[in-house]
N, C-alpha and C. Protein backbone atom coordinates (compact mmCIF):
# COMPACT_ATOMS: atom_id res chain seq x y z
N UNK A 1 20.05 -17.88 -14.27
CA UNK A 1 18.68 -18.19 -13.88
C UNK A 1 18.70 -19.23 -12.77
N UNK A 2 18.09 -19.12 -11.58
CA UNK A 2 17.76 -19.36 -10.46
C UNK A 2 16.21 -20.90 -10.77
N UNK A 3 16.75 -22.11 -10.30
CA UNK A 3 16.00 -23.10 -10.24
C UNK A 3 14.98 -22.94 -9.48
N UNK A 4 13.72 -23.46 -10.11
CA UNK A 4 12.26 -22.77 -9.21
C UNK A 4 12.74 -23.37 -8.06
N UNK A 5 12.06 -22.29 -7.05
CA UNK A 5 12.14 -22.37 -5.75
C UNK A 5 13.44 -22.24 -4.73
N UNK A 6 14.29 -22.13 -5.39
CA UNK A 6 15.41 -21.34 -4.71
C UNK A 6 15.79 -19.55 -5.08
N UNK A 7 15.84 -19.59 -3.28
CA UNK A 7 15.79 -17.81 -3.35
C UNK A 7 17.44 -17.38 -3.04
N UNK A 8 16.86 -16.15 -4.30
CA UNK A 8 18.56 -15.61 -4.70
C UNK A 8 18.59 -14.29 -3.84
N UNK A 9 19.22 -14.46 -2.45
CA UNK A 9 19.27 -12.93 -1.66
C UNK A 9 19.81 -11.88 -2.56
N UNK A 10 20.77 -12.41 -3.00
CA UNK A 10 21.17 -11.24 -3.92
C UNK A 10 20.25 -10.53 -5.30
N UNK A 11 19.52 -11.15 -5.44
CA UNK A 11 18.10 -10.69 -6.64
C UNK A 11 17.15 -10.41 -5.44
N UNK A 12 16.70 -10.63 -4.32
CA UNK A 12 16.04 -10.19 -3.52
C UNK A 12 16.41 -8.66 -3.41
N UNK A 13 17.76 -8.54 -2.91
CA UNK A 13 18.24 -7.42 -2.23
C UNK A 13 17.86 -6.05 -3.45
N UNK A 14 18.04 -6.68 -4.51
CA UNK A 14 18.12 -6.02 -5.84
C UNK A 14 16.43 -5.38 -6.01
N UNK A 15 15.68 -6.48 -5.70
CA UNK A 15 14.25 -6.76 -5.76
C UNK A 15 13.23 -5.20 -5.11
N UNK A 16 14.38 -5.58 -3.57
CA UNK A 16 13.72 -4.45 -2.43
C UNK A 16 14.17 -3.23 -2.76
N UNK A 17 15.12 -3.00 -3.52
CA UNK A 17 15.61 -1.14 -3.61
C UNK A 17 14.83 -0.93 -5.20
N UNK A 18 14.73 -1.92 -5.95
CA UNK A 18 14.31 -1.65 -7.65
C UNK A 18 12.47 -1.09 -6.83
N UNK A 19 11.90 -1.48 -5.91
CA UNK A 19 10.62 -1.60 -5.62
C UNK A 19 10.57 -0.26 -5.16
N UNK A 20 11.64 -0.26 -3.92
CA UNK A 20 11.39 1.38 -3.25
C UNK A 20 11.75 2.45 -4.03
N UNK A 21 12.51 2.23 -4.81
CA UNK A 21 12.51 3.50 -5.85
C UNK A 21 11.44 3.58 -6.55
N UNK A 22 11.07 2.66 -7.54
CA UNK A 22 9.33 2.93 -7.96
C UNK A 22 8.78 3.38 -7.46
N UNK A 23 8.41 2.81 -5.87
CA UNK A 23 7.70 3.59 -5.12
C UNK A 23 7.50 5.13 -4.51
N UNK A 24 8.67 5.50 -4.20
CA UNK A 24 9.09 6.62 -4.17
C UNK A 24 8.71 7.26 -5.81
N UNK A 25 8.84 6.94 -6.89
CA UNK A 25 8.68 7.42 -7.81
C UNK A 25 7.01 8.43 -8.29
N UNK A 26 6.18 7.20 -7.34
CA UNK A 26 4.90 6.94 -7.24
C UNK A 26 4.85 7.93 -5.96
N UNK A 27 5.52 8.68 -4.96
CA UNK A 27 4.98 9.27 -4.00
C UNK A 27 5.56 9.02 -2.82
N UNK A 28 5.69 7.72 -2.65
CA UNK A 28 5.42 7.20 -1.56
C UNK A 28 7.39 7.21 -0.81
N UNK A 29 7.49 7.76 0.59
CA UNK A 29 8.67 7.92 0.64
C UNK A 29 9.14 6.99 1.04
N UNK A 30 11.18 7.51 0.22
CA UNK A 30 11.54 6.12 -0.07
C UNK A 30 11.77 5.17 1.32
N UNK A 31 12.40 5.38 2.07
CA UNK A 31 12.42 4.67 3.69
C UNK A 31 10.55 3.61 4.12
N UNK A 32 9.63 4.19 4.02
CA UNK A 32 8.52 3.39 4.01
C UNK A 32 8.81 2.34 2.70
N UNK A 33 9.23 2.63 1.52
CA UNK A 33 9.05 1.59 0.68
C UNK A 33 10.17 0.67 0.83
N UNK A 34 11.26 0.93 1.42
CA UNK A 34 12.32 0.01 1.20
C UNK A 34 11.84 -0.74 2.26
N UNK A 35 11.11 -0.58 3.52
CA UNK A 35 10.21 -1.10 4.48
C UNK A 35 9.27 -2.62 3.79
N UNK A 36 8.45 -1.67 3.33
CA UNK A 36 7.27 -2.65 2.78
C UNK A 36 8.21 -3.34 2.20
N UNK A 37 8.89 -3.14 1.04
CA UNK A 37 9.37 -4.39 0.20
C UNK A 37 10.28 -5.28 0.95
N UNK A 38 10.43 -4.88 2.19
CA UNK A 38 11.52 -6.37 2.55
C UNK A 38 10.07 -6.91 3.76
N UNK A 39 9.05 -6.27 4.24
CA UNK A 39 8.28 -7.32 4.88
C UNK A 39 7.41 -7.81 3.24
N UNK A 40 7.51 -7.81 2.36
CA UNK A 40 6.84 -8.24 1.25
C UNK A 40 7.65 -9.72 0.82
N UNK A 41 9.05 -9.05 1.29
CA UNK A 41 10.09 -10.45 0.68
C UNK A 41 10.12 -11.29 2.09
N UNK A 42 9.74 -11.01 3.19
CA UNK A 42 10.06 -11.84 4.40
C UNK A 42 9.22 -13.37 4.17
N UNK A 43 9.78 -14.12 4.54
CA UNK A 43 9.25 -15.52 4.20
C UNK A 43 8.70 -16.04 5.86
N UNK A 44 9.15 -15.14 6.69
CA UNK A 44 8.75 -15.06 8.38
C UNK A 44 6.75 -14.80 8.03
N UNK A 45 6.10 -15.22 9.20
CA UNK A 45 4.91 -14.41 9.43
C UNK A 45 5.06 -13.03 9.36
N UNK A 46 6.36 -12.41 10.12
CA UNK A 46 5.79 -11.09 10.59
C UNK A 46 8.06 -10.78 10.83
N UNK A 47 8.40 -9.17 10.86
CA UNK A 47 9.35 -9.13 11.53
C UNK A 47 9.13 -7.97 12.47
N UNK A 48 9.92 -7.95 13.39
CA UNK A 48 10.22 -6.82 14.24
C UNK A 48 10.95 -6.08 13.42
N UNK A 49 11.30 -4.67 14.53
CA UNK A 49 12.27 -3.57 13.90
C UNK A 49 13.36 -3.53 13.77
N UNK A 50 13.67 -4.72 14.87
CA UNK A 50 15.61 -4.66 14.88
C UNK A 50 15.61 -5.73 13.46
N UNK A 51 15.00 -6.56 13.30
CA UNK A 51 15.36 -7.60 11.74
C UNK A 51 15.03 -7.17 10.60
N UNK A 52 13.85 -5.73 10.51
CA UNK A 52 14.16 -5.21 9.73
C UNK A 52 14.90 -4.17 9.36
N UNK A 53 15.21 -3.62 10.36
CA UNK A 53 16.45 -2.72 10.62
C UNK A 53 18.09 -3.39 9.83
N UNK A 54 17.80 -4.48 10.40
CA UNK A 54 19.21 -5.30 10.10
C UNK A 54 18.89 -5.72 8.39
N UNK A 55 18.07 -6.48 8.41
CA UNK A 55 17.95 -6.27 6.85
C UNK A 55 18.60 -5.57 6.15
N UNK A 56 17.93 -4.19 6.29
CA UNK A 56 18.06 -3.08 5.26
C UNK A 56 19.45 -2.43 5.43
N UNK A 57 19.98 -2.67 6.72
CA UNK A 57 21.05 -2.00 7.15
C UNK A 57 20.69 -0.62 7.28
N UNK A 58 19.38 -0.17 8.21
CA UNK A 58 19.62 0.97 8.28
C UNK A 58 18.69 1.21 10.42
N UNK A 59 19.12 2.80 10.50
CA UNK A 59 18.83 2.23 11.97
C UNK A 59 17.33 2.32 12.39
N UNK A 60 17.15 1.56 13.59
CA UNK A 60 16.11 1.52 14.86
C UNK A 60 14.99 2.31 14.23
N UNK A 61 15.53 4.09 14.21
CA UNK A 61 14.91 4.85 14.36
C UNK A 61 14.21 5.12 12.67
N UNK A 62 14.81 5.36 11.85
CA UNK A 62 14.69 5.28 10.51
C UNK A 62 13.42 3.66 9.95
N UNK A 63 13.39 2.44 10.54
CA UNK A 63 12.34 1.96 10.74
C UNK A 63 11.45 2.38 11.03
N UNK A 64 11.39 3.09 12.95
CA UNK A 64 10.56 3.47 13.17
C UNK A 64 8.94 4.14 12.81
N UNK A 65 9.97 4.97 11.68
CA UNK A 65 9.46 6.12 11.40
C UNK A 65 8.80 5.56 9.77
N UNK A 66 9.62 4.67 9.26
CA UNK A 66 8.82 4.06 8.35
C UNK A 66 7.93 3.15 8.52
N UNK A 67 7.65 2.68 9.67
CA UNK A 67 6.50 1.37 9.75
C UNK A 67 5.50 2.66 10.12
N UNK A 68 5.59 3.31 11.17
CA UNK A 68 4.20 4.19 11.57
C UNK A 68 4.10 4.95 10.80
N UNK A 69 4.67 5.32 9.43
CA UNK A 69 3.79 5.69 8.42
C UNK A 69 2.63 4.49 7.42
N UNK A 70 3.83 2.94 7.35
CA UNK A 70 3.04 2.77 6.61
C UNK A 70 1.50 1.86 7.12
N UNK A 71 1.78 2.24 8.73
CA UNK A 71 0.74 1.63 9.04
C UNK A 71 -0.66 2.76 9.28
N UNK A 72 0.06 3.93 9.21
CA UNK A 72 -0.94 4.98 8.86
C UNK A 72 -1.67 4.69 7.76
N UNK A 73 -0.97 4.78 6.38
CA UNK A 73 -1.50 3.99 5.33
C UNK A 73 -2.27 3.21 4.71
N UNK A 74 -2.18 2.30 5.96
CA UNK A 74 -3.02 1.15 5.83
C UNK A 74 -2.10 0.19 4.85
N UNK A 75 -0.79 0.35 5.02
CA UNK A 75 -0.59 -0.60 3.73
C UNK A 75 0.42 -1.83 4.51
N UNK A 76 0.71 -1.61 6.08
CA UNK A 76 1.22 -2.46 6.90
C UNK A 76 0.05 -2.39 8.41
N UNK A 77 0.75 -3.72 8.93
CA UNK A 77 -0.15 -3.95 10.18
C UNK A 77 0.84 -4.07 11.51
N UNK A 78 0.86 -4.35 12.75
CA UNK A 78 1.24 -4.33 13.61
C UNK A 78 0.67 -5.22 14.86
N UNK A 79 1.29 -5.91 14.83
CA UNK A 79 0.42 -7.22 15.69
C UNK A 79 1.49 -7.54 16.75
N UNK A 80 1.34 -7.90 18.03
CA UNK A 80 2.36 -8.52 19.09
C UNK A 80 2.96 -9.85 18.92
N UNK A 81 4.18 -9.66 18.99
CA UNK A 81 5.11 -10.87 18.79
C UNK A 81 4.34 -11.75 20.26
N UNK A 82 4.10 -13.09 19.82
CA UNK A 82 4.02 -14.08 20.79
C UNK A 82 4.96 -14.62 21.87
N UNK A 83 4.81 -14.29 22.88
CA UNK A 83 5.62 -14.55 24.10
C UNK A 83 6.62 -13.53 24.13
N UNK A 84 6.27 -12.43 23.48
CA UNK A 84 7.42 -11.01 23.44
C UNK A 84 6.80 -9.59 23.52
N UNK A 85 8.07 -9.00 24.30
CA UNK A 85 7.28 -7.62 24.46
C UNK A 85 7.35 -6.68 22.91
N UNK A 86 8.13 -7.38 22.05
CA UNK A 86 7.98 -6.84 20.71
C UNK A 86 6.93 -6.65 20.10
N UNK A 87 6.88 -5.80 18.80
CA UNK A 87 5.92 -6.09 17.81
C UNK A 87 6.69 -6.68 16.50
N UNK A 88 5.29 -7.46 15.94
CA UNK A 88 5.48 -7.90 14.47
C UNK A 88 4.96 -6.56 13.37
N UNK A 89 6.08 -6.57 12.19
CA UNK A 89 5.33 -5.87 11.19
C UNK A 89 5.20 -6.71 10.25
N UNK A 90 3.98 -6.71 9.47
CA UNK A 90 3.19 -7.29 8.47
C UNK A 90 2.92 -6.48 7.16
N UNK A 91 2.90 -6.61 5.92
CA UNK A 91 2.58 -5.88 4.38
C UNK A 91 1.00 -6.25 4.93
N UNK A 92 0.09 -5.44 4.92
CA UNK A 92 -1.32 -5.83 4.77
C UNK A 92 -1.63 -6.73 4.04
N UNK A 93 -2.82 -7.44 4.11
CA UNK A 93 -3.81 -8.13 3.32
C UNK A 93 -4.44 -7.32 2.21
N UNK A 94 -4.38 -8.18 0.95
CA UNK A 94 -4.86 -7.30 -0.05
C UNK A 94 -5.86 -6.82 0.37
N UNK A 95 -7.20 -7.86 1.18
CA UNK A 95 -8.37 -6.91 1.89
C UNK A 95 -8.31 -5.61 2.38
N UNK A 96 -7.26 -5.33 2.80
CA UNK A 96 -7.21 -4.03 3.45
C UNK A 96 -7.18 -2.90 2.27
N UNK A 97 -6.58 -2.91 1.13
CA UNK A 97 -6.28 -2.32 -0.01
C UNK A 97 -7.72 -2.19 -0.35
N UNK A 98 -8.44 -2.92 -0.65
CA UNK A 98 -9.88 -3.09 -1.21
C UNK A 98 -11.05 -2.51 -0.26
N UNK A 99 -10.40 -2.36 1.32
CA UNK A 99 -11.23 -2.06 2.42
C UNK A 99 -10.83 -0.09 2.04
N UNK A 100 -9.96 0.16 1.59
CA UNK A 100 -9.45 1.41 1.76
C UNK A 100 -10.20 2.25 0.29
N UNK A 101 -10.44 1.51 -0.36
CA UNK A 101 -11.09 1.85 -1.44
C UNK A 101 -12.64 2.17 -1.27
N UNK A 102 -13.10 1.15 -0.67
CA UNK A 102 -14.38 0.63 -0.55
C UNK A 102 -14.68 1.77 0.57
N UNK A 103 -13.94 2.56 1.50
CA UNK A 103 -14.13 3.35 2.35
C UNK A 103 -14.97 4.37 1.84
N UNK A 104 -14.29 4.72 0.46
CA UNK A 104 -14.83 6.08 -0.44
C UNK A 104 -13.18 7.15 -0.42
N UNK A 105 -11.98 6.58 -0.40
CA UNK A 105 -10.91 7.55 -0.38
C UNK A 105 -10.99 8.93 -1.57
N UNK A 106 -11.34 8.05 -2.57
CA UNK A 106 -11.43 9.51 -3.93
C UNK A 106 -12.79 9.76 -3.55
N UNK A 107 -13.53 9.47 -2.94
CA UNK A 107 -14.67 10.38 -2.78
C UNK A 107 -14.94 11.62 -1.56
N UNK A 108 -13.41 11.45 -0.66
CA UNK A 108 -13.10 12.17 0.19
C UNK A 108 -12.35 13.23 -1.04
N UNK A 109 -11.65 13.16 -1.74
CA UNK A 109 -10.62 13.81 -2.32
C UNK A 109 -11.83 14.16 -2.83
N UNK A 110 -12.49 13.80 -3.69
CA UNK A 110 -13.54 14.70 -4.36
C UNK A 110 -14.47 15.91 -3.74
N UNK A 111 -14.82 15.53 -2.35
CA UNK A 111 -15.42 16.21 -1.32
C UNK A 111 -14.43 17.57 -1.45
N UNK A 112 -13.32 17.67 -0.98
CA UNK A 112 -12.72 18.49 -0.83
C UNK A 112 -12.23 19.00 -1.64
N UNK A 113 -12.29 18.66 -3.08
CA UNK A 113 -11.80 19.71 -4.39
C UNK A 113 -13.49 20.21 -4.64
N UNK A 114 -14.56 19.94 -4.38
CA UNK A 114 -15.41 20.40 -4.46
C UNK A 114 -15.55 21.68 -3.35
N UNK A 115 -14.87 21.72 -2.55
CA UNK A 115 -14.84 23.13 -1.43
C UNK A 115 -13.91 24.45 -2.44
N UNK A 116 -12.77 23.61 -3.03
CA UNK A 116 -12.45 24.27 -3.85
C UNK A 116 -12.80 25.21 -5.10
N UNK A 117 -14.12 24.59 -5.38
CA UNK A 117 -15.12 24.86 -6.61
C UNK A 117 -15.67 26.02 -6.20
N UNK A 118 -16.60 25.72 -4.90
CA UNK A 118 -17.42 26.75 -4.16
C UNK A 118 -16.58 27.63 -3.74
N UNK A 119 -15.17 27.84 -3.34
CA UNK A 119 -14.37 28.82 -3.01
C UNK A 119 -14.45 29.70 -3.90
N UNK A 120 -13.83 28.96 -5.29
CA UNK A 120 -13.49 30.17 -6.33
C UNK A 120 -14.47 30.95 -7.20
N UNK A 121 -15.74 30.55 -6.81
CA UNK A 121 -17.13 30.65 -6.97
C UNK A 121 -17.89 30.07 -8.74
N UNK A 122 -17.72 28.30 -8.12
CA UNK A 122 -18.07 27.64 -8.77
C UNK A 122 -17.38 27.36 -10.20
N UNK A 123 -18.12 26.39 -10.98
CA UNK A 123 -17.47 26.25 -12.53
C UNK A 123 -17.16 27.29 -13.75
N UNK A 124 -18.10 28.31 -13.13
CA UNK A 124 -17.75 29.59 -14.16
C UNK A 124 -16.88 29.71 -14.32
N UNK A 125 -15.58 29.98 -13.92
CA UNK A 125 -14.76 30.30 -13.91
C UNK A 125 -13.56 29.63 -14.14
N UNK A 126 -12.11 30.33 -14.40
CA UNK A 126 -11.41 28.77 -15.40
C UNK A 126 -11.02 27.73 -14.07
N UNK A 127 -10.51 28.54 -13.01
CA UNK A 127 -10.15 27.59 -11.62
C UNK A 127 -11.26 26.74 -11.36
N UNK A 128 -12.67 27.03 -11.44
CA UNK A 128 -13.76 26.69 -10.88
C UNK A 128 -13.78 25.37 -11.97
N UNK A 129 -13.70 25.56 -13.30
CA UNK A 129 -14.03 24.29 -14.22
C UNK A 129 -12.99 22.94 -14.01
N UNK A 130 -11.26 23.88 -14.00
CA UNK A 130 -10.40 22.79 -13.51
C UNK A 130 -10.76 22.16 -12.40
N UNK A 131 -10.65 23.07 -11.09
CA UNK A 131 -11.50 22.32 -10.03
C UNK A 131 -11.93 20.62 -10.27
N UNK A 132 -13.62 21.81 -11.06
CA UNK A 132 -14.50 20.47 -11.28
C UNK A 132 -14.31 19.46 -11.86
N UNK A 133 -13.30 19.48 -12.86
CA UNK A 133 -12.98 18.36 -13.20
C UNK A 133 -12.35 17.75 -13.01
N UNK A 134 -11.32 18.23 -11.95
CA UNK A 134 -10.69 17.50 -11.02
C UNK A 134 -11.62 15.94 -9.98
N UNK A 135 -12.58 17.19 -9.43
CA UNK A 135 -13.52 16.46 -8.69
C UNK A 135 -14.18 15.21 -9.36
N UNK A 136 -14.73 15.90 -10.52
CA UNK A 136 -15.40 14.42 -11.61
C UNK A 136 -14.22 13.23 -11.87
N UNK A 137 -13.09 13.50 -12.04
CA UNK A 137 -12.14 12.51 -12.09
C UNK A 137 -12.18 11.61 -10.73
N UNK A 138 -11.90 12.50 -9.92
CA UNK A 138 -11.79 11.41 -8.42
C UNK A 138 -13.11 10.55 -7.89
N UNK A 139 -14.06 11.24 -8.79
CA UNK A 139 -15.40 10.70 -8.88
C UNK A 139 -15.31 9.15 -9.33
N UNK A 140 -15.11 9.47 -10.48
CA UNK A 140 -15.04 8.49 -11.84
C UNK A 140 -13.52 7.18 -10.93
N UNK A 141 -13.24 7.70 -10.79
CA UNK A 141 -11.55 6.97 -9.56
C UNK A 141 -12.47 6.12 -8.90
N UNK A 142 -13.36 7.06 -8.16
CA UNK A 142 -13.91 5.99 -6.93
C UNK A 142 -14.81 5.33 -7.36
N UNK A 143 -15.55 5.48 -8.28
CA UNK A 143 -16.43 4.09 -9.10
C UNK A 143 -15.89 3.12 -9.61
N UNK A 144 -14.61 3.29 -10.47
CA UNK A 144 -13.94 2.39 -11.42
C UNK A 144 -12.81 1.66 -10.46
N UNK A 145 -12.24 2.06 -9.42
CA UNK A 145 -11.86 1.27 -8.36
C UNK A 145 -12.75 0.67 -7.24
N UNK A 146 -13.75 0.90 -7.39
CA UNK A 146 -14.54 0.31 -6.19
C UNK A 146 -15.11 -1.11 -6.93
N UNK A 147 -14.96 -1.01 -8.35
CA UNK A 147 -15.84 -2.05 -9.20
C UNK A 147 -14.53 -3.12 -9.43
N UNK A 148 -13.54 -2.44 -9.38
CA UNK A 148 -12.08 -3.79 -9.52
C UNK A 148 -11.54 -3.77 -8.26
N UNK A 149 -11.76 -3.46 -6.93
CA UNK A 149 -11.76 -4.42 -5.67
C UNK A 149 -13.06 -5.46 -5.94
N UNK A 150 -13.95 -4.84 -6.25
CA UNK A 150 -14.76 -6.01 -6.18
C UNK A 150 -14.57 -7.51 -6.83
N UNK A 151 -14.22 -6.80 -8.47
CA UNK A 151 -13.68 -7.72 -9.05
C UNK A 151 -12.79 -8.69 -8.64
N UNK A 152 -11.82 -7.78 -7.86
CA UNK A 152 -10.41 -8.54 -7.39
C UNK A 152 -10.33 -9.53 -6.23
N UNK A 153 -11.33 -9.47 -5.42
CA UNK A 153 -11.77 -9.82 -4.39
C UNK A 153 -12.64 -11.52 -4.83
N UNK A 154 -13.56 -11.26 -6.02
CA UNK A 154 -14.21 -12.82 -6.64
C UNK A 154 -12.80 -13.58 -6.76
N UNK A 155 -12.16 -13.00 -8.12
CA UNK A 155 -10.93 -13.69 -8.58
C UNK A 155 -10.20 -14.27 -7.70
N UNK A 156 -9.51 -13.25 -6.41
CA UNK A 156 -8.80 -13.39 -4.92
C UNK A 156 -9.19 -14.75 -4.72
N UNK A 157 -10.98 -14.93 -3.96
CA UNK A 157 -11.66 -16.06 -3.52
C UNK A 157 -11.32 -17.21 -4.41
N UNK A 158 -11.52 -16.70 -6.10
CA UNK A 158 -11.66 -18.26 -6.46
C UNK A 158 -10.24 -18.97 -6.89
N UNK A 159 -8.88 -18.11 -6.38
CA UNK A 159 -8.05 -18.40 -6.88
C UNK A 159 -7.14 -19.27 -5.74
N UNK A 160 -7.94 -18.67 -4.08
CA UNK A 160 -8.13 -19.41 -3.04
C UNK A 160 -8.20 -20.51 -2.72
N UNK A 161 -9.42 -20.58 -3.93
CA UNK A 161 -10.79 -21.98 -3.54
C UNK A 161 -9.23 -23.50 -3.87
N UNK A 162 -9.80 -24.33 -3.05
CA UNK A 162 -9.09 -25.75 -3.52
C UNK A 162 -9.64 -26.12 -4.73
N UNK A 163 -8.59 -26.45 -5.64
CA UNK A 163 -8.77 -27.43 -7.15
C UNK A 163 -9.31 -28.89 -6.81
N UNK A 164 -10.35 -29.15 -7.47
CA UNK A 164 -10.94 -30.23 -7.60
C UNK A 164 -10.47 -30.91 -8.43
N UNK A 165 -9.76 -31.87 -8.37
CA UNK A 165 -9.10 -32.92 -9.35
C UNK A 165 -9.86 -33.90 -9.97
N UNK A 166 -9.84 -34.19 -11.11
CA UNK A 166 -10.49 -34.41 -11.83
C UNK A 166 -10.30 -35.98 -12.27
């Protein structure tokens, strides 16, 4: 066991592949996640591609291709290195997570399993009922996540706020 506040690269390193495999587990491919989790562990503002490249030990291009997904995503950002023709990559702000919600994402997914409904000509039918209840789920998704960004977002603020000492 590691004394608070000293960082163990080697439980880091452990940290970033235990994460991208979850992730990957969850969908998300593994090269973007081994990504996010080392700008998650960066103690920098921001890194470029060659330091995270070097990080991970893997190349240029294989970054590449994982940051402009996960900035498709929305789950990284991309900002200009200061006094450089580089860029910085950044893990988003939880805001952005809560902004992506708050968009209506399962209510897009719902939109479009509902084309599905009307395709197979409506709920009558057994495709038509799965369908729909597909759709009512992503429904029910986008209410019950739109109500815990909100949530998460008070908590976020007041966990922000400076302690008043007493």
């Amino acid at each position: 066991m590691q004394p608070a506040g000293h960082r163990d690269e080697e439980a880091v390193r452990r940290f970033v592949e235990h994460f991208a495999l979850t992730f990957s587990d969850m969908g998300v491919p593994r090269m973007p996640s081994r990504v996010l989790a080392a700008l998650l562990v960066a103690e920098e503002p921001g890194l470029t591609a060659a330091q995270i490249s070097e990080r991970l030990g893997v190349s240029p291009a294989a970054v590449s291709g994982a940051v402009r997904y996960l900035i498709h995503v929305g789950m990284a950002v991309r900002e200009p290195a200061p006094g450089s023709r580089r860029d910085l990559y950044k893990a988003a702000e939880s805001h952005t997570y809560t902004s992506m919600i708050r968009s209506g994402i399962y209510t897009r997914f719902a939109d479009v399993v509902h084309e599905g409904v009307v395709a197979v000509g409506e709920e009558e039918s057994s495709a038509g009922a799965r369908l729909a209840e597909l759709r009512d789920f992503f429904l029910f998704v986008q209410d019950e996540m739109s109500a815990a960004a909100e949530r998460w977002e008070k908590t976020r603020e007041e966990r922000q706020r400076p302690q008043r000492g007493g």
